[in-house]
N, C-alpha and C. Protein backbone atom coordinates (compact mmCIF):
# COMPACT_ATOMS: atom_id res chain seq x y z
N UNK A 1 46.03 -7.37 -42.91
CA UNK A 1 46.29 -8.34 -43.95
C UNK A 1 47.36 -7.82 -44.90
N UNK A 2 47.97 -8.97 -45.11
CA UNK A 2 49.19 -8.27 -46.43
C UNK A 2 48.30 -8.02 -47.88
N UNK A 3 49.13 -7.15 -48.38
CA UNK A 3 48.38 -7.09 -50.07
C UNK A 3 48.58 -8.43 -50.80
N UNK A 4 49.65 -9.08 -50.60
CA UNK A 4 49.97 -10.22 -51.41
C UNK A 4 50.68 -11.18 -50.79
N UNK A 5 50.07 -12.56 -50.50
CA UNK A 5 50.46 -14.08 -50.23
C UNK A 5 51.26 -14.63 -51.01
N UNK A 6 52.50 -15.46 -50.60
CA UNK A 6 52.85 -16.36 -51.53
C UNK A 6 52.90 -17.53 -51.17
N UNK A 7 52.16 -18.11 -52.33
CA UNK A 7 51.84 -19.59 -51.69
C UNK A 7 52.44 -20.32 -53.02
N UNK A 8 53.83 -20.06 -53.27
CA UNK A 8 54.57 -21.47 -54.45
C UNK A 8 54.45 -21.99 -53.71
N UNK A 9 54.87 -22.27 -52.43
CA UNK A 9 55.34 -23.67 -51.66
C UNK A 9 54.33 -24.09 -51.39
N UNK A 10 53.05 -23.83 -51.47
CA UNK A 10 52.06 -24.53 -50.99
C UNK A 10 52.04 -25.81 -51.18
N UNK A 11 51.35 -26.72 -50.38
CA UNK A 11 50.69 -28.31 -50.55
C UNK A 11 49.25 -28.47 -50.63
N UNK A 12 48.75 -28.81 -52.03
CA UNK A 12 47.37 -29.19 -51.61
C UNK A 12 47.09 -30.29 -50.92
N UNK A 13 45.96 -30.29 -50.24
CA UNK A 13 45.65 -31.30 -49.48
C UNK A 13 46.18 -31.86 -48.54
N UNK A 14 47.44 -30.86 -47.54
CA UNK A 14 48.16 -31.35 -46.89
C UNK A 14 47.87 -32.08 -45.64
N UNK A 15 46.82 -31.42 -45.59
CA UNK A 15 46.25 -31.65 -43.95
C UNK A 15 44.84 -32.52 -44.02
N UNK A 16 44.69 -32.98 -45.44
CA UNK A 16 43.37 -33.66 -45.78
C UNK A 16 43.87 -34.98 -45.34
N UNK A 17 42.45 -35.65 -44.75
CA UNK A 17 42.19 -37.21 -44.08
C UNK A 17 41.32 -37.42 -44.89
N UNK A 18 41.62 -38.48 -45.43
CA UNK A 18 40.20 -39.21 -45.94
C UNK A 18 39.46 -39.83 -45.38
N UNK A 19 40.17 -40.75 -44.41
CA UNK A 19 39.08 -41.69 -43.40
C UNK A 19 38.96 -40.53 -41.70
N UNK A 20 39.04 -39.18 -42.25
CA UNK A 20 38.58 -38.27 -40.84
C UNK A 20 36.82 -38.34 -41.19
N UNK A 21 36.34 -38.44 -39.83
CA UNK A 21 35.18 -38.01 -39.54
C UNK A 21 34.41 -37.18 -38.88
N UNK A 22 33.07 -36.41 -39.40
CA UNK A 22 32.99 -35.39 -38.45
C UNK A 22 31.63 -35.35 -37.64
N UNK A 23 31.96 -34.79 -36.24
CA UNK A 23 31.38 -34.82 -35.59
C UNK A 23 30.61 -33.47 -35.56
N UNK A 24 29.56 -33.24 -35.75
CA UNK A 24 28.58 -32.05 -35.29
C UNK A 24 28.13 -31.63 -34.30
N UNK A 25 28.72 -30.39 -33.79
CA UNK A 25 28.12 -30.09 -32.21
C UNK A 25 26.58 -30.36 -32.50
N UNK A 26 25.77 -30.84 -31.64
CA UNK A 26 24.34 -30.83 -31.49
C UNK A 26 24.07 -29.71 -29.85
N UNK A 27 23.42 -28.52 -30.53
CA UNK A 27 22.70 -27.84 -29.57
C UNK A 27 21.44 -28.03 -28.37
N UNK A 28 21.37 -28.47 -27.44
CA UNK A 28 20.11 -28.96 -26.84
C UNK A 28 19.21 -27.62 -26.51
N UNK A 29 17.69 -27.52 -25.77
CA UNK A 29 16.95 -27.00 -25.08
C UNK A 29 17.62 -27.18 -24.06
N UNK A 30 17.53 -25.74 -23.04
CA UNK A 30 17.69 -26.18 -21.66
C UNK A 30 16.84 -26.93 -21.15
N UNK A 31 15.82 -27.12 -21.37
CA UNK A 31 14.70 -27.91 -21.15
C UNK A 31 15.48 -29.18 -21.11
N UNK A 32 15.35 -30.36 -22.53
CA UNK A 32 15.78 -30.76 -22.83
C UNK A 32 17.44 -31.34 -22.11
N UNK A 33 18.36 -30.43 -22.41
CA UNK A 33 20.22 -30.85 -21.36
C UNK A 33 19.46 -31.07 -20.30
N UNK A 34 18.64 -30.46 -19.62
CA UNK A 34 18.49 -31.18 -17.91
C UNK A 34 17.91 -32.11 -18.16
N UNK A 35 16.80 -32.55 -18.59
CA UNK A 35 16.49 -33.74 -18.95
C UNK A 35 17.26 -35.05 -18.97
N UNK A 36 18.07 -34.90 -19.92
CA UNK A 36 19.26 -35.93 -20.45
C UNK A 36 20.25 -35.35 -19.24
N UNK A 37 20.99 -34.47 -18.48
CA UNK A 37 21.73 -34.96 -17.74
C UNK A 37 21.52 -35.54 -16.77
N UNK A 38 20.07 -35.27 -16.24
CA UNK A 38 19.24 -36.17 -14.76
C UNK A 38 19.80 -37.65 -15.04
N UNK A 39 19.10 -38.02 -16.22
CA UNK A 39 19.22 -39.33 -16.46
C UNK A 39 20.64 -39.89 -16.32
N UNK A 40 21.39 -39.19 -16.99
CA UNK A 40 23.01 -39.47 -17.37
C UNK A 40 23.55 -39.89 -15.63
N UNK A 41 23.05 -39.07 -14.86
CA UNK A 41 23.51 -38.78 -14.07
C UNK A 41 22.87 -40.03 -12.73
N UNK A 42 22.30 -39.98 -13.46
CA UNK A 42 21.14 -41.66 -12.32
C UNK A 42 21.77 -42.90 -12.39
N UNK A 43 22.14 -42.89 -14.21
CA UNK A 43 22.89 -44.09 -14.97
C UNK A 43 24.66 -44.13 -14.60
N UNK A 44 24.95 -43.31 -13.95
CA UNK A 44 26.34 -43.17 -14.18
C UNK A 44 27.04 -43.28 -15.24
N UNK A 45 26.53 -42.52 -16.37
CA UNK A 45 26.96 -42.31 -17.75
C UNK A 45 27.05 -40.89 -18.28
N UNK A 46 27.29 -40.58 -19.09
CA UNK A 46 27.44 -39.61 -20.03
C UNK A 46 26.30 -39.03 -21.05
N UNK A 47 25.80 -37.47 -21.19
CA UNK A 47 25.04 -37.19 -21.58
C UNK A 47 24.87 -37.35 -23.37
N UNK A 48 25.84 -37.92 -24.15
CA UNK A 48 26.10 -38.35 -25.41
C UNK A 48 25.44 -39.31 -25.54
N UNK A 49 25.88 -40.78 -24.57
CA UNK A 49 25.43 -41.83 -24.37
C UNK A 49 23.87 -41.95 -24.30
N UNK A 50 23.63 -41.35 -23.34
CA UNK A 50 22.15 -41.10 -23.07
C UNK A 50 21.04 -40.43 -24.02
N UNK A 51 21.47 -39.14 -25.10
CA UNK A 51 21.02 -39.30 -25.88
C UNK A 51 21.10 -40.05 -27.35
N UNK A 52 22.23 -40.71 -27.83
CA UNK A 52 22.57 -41.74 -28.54
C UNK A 52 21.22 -43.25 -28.12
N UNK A 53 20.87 -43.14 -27.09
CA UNK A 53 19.71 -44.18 -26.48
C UNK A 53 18.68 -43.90 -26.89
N UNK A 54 18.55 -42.45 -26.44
CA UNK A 54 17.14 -42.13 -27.22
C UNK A 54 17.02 -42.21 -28.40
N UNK A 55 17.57 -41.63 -29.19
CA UNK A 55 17.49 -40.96 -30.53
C UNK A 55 17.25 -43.19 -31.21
N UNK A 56 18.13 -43.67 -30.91
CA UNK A 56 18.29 -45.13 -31.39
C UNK A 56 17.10 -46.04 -31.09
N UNK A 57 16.10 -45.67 -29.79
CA UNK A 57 15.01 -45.91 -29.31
C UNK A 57 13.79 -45.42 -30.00
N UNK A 58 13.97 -44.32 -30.42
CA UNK A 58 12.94 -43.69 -31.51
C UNK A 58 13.23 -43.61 -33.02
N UNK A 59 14.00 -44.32 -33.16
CA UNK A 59 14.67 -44.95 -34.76
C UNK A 59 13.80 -46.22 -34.96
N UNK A 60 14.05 -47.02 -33.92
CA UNK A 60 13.41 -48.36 -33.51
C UNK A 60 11.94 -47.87 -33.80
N UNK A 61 10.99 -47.44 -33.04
CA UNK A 61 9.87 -46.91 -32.97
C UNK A 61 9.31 -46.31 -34.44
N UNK A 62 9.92 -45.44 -35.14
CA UNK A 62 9.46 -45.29 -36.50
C UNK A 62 9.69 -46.24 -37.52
N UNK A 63 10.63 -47.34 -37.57
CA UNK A 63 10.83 -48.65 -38.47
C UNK A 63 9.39 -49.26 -37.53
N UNK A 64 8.86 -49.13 -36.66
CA UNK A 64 7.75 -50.13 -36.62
C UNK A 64 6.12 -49.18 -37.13
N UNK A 65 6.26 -48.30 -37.04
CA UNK A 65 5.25 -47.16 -37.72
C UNK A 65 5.26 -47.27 -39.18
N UNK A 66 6.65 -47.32 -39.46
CA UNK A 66 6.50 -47.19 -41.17
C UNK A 66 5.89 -48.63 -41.80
């Protein structure tokens, strides 16, 4: 590392989006990824998709619990 940066020229916020959005890796169980890719894979779809189903299926399910 240098002892000293110069940042006159800097830009704040140069690289800032306001309408960017972020996506969060979500970690699975191996348990779990095989699970969801069997399926993905039966459906001829994508393992995002497939859990985006679930997760929206058991959203459904607790609005009728609550």
């Amino acid at each position: 590392m240098k002892k000293e940066y110069n940042f006159s020229k800097a830009v704040r916020g140069k690289f800032h989006r306001k309408d960017a959005t972020l996506k969060l890796p979500i970690y699975l169980d191996q348990e779990v990824q095989t699970f969801v890719q069997t399926i993905a894979e039966s459906k001829q779809s994508d393992a995002s998709t497939i859990v985006n189903e679930i997760l929206k299926s058991d959203m459904r399910l607790a609005e009728v619990i609550r």
